[in-house]
PDB file of N, CA and C in Angstrom:
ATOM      1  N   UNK A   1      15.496 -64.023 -20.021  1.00  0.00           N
ATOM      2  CA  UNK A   1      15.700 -63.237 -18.813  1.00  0.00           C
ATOM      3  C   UNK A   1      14.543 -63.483 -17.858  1.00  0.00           C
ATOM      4  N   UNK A   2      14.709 -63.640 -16.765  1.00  0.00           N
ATOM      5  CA  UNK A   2      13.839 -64.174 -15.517  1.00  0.00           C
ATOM      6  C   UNK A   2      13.830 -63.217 -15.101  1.00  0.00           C
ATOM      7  N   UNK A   3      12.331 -62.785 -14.408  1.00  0.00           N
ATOM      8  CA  UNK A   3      11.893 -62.133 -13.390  1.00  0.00           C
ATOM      9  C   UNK A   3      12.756 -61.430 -12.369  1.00  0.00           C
ATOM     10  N   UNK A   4      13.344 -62.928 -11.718  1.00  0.00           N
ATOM     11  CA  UNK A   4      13.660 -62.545 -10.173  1.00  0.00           C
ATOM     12  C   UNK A   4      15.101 -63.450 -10.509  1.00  0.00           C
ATOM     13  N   UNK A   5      16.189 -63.168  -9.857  1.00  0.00           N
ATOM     14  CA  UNK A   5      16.999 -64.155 -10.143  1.00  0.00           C
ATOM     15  C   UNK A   5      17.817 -63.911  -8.590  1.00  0.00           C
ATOM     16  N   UNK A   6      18.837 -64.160  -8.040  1.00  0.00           N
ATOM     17  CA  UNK A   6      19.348 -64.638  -6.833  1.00  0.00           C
ATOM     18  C   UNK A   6      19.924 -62.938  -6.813  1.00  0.00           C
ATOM     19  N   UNK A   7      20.431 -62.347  -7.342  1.00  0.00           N
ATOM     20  CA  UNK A   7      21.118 -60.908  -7.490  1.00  0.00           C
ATOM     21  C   UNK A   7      19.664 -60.208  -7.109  1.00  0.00           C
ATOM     22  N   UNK A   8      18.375 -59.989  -7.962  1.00  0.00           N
ATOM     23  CA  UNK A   8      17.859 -59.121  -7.527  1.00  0.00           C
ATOM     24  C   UNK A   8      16.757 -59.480  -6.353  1.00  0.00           C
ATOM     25  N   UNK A   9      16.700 -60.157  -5.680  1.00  0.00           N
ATOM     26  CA  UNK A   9      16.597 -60.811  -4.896  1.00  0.00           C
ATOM     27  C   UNK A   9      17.319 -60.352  -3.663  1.00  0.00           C
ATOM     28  N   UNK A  10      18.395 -60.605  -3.720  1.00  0.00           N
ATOM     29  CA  UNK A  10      19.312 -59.901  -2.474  1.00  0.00           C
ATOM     30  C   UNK A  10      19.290 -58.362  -2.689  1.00  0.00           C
ATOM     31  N   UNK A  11      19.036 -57.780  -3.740  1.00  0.00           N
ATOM     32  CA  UNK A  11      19.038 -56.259  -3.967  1.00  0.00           C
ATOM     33  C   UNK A  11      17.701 -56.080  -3.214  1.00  0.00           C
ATOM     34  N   UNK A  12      16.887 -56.623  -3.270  1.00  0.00           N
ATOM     35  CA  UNK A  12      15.484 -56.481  -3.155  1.00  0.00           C
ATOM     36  C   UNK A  12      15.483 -56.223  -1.398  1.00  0.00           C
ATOM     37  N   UNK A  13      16.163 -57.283  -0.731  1.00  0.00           N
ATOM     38  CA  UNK A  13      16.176 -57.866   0.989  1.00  0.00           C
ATOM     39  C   UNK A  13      17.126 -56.763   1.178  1.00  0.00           C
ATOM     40  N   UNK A  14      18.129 -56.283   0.595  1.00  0.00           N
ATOM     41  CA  UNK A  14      19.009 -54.933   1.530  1.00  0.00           C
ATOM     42  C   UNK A  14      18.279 -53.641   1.418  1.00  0.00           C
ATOM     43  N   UNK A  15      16.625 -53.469   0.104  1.00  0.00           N
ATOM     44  CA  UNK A  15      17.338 -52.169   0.189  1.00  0.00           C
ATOM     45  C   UNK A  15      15.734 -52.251   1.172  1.00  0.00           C
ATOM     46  N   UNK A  16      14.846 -53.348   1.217  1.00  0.00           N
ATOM     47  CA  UNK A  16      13.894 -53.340   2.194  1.00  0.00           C
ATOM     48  C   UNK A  16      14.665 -52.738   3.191  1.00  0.00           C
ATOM     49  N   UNK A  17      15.602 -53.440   4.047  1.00  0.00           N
ATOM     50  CA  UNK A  17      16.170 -53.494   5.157  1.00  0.00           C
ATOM     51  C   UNK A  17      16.387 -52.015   5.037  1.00  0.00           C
ATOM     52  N   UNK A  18      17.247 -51.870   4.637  1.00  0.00           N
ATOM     53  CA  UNK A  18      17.548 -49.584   4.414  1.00  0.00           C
ATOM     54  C   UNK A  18      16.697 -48.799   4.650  1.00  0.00           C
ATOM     55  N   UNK A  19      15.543 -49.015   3.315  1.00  0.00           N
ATOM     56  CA  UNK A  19      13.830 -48.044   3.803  1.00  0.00           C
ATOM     57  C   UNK A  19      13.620 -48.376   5.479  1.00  0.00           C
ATOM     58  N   UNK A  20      13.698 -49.766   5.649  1.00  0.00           N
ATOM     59  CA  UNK A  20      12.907 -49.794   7.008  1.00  0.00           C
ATOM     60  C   UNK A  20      13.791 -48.852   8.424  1.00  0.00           C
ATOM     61  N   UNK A  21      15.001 -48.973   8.143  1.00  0.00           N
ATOM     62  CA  UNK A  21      15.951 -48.261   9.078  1.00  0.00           C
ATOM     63  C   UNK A  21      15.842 -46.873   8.756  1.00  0.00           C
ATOM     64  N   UNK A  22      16.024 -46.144   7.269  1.00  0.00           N
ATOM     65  CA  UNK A  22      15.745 -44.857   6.809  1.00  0.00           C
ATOM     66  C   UNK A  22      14.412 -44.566   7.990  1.00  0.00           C
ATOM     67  N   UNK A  23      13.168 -45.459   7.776  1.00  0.00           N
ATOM     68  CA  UNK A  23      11.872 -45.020   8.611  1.00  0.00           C
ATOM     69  C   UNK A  23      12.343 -44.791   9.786  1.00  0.00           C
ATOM     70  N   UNK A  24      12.364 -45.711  10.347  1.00  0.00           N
ATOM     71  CA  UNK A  24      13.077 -45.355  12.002  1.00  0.00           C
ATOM     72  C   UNK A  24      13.648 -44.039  12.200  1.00  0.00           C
ATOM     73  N   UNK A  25      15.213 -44.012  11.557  1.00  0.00           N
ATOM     74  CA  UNK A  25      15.522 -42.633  11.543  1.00  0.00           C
ATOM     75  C   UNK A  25      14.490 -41.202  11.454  1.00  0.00           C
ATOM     76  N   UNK A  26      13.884 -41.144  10.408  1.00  0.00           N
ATOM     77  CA  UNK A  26      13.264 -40.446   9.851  1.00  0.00           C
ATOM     78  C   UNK A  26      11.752 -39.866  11.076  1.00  0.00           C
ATOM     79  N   UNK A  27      11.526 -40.762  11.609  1.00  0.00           N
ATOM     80  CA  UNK A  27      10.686 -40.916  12.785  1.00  0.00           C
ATOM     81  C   UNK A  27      11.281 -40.203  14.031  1.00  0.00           C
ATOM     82  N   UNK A  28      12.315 -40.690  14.354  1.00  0.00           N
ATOM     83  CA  UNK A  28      12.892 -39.969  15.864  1.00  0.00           C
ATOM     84  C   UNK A  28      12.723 -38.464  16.017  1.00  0.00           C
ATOM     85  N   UNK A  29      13.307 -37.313  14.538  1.00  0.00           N
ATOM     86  CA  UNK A  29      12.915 -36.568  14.903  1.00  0.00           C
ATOM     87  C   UNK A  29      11.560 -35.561  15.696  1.00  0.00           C
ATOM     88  N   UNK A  30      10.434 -36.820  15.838  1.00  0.00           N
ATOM     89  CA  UNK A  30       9.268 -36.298  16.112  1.00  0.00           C
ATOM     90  C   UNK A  30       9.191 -36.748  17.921  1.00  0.00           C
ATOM     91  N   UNK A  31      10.024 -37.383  17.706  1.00  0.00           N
ATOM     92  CA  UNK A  31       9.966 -37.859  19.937  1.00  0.00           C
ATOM     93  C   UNK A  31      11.044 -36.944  19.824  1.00  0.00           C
ATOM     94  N   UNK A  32      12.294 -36.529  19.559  1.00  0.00           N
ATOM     95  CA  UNK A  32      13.153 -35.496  20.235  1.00  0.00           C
ATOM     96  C   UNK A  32      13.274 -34.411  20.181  1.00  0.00           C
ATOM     97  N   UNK A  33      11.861 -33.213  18.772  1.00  0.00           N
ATOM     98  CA  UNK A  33      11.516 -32.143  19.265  1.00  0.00           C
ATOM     99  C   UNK A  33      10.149 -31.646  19.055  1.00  0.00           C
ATOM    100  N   UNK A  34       9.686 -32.557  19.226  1.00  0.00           N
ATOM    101  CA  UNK A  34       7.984 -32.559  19.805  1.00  0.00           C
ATOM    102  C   UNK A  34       6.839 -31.615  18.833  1.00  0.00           C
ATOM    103  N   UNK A  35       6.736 -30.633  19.445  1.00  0.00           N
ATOM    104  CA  UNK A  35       5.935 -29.385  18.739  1.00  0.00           C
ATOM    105  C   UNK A  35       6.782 -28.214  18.493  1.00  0.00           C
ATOM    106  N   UNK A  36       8.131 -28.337  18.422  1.00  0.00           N
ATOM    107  CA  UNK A  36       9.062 -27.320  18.394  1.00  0.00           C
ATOM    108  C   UNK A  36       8.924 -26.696  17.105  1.00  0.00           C
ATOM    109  N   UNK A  37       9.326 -27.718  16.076  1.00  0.00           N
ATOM    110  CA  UNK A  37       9.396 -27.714  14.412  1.00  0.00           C
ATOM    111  C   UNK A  37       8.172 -28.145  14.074  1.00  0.00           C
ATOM    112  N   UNK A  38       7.395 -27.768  13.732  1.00  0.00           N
ATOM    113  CA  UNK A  38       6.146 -28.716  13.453  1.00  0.00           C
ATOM    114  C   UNK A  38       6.146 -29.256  11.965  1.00  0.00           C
ATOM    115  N   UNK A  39       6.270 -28.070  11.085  1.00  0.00           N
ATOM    116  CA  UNK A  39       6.176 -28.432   9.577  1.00  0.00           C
ATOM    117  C   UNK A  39       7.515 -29.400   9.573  1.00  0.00           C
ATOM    118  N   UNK A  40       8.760 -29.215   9.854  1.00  0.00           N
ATOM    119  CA  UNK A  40       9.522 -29.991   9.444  1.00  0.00           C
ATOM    120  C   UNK A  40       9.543 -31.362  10.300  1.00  0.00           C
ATOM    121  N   UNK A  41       9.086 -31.465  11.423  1.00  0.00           N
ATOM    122  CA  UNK A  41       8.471 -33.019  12.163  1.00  0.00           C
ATOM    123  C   UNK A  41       7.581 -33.985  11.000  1.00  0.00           C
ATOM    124  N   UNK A  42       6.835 -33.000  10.369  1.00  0.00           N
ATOM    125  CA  UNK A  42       5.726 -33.524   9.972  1.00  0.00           C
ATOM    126  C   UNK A  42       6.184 -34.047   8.578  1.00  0.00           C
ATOM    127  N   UNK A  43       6.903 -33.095   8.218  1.00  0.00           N
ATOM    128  CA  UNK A  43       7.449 -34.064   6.881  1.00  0.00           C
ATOM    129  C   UNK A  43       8.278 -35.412   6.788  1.00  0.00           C
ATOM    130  N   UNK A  44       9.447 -35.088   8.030  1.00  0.00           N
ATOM    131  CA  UNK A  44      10.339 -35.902   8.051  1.00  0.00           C
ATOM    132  C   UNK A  44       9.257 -36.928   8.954  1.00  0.00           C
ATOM    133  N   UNK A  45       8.369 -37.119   9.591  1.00  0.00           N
ATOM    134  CA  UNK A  45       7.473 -38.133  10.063  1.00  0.00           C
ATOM    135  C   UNK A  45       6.992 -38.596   8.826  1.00  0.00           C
ATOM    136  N   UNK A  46       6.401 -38.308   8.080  1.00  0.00           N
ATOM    137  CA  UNK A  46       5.574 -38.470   6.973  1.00  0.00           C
ATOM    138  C   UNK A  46       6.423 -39.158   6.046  1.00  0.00           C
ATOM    139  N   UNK A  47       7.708 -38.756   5.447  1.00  0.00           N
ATOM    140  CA  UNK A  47       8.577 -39.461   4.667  1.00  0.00           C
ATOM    141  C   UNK A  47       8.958 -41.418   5.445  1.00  0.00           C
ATOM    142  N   UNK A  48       9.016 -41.177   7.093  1.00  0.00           N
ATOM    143  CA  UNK A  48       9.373 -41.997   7.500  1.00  0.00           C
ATOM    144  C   UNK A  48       8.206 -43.595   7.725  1.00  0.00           C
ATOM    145  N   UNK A  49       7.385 -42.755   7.666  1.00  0.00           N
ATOM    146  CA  UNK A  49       6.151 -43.738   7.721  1.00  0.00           C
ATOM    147  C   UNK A  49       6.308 -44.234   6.159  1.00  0.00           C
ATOM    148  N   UNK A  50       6.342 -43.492   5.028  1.00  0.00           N
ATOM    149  CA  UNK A  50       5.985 -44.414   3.791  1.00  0.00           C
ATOM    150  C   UNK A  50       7.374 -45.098   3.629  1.00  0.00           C
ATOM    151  N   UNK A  51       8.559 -44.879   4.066  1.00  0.00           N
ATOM    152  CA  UNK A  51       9.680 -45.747   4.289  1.00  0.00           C
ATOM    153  C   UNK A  51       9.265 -46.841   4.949  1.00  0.00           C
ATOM    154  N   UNK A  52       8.550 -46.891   5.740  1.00  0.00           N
ATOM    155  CA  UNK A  52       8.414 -48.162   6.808  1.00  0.00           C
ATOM    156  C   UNK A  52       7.200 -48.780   6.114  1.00  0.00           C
ATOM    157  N   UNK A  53       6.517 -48.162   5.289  1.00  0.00           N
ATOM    158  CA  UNK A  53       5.326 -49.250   4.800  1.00  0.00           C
ATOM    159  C   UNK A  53       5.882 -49.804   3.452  1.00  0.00           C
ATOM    160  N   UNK A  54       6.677 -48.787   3.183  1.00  0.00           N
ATOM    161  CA  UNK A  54       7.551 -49.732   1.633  1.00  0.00           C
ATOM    162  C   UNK A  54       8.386 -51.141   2.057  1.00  0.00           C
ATOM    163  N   UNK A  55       9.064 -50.767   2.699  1.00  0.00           N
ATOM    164  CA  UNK A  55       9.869 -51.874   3.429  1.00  0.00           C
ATOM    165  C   UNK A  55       9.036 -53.509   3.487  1.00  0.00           C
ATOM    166  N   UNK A  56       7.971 -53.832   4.095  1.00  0.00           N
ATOM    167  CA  UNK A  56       7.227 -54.860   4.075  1.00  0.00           C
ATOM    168  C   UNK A  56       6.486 -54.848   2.786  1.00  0.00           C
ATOM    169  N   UNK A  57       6.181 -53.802   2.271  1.00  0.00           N
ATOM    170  CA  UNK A  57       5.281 -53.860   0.641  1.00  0.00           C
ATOM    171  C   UNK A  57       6.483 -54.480  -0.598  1.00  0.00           C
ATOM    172  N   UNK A  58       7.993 -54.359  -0.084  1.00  0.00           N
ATOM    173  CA  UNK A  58       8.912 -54.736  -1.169  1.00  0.00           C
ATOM    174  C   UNK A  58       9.224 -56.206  -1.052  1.00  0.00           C
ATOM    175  N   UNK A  59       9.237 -56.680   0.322  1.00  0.00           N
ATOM    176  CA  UNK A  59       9.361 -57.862   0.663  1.00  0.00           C
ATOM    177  C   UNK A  59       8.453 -58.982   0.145  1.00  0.00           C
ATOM    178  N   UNK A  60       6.884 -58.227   0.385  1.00  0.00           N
ATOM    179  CA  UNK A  60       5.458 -59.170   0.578  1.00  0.00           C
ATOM    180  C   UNK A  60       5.604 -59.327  -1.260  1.00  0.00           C
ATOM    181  N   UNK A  61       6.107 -58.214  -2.309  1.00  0.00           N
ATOM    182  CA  UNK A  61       5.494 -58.484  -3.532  1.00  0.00           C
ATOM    183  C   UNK A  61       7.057 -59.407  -4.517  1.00  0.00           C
ATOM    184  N   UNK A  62       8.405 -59.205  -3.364  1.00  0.00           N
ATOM    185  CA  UNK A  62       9.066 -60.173  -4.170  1.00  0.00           C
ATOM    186  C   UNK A  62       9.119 -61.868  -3.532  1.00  0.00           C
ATOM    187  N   UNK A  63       8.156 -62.010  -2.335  1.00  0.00           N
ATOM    188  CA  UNK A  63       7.753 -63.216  -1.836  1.00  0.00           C
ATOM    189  C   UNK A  63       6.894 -64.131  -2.828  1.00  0.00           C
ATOM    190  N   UNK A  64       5.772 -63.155  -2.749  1.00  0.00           N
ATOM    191  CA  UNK A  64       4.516 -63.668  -3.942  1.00  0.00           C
ATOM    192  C   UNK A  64       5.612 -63.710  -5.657  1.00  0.00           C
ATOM    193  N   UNK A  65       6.154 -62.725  -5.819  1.00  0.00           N
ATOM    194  CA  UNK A  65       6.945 -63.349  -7.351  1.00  0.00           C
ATOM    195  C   UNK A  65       7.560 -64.666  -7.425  1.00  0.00           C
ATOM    196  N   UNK A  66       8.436 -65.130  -5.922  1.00  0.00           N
ATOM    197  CA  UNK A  66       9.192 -66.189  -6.016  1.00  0.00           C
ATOM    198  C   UNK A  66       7.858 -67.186  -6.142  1.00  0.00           C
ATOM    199  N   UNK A  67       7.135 -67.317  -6.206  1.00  0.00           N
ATOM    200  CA  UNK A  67       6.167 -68.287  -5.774  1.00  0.00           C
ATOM    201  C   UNK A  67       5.857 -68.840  -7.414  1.00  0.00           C
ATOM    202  N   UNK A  68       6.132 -68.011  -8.271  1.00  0.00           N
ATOM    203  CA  UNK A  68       5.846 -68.288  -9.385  1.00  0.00           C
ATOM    204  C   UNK A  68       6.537 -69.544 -10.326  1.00  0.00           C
ATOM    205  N   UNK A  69       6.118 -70.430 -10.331  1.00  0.00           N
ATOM    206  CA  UNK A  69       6.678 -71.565 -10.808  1.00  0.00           C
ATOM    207  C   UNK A  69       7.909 -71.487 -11.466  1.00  0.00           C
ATOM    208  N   UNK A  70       7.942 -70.769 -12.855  1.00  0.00           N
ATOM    209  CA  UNK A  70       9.316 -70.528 -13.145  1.00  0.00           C
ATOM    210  C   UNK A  70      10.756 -69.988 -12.767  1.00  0.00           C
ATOM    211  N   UNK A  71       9.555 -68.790 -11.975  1.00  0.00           N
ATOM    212  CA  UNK A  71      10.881 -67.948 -11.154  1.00  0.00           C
ATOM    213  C   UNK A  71      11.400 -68.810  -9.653  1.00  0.00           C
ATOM    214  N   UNK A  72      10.601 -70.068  -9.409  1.00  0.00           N
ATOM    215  CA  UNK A  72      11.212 -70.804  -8.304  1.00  0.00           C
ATOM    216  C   UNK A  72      12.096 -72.229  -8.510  1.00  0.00           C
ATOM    217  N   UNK A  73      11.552 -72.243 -10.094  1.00  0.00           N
ATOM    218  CA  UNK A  73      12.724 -73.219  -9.940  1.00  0.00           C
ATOM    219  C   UNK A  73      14.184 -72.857 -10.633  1.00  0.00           C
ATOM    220  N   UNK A  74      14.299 -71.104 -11.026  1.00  0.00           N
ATOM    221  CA  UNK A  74      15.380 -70.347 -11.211  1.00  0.00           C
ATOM    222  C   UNK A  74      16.306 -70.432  -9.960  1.00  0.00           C
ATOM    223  N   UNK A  75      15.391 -69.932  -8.757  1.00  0.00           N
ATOM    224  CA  UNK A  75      16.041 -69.734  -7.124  1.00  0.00           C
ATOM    225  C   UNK A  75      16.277 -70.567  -6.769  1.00  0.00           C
ATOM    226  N   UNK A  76      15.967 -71.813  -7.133  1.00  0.00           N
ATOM    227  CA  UNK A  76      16.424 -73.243  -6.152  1.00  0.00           C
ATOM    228  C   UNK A  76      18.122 -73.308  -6.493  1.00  0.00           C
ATOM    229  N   UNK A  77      18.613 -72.754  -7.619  1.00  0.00           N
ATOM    230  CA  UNK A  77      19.863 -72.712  -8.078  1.00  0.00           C
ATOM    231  C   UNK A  77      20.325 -70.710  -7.116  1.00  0.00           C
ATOM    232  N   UNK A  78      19.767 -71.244  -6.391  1.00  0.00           N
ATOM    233  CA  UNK A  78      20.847 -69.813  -5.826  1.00  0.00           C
ATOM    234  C   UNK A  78      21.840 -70.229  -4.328  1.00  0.00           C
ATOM    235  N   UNK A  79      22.969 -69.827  -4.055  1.00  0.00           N
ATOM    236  CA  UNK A  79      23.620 -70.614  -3.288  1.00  0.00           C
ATOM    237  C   UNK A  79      23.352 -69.572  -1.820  1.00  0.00           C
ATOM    238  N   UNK A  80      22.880 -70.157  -0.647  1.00  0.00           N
ATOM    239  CA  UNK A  80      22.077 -69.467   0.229  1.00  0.00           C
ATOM    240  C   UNK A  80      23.180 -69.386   1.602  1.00  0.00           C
TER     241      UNK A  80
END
């Protein structure tokens, strides 16, 4: 059983993509009611920021895995 294989790989690139959009979402509420809600701005800001730093942290650590000799010449057999 390999590391990384072409399945988790693409699991890996959608659910980046999701966290990073979840962030976004998760963010707006703080431009459309300002100081209204504060505690609940602040959470749903707060959830949205570590969404948006996961997003590139899931990408950057299954980049560096592919790099790994075995697990790259697994991926060269993935149909792109």
């Amino acid at each position: 059983m390999s590391l990384l294989n072409c399945k988790k790989i693409r699991y890996a690139v959608a659910s980046a993509g999701i966290l990073f959009i979840l962030g976004i979402a998760l963010q707006t509420p703080r431009l459309m009611f300002g100081g209204e809600y504060a505690i609940l701005t602040t959470l749903l800001s707060g959830s949205g920021l570590a969404a948006m730093v996961l997003s590139p942290a899931i990408m950057l650590i299954v980049g560096v895995l592919a790099m790994i000799p075995g697990v790259s010449r697994q991926l060269a057999m993935c149909n792109h």
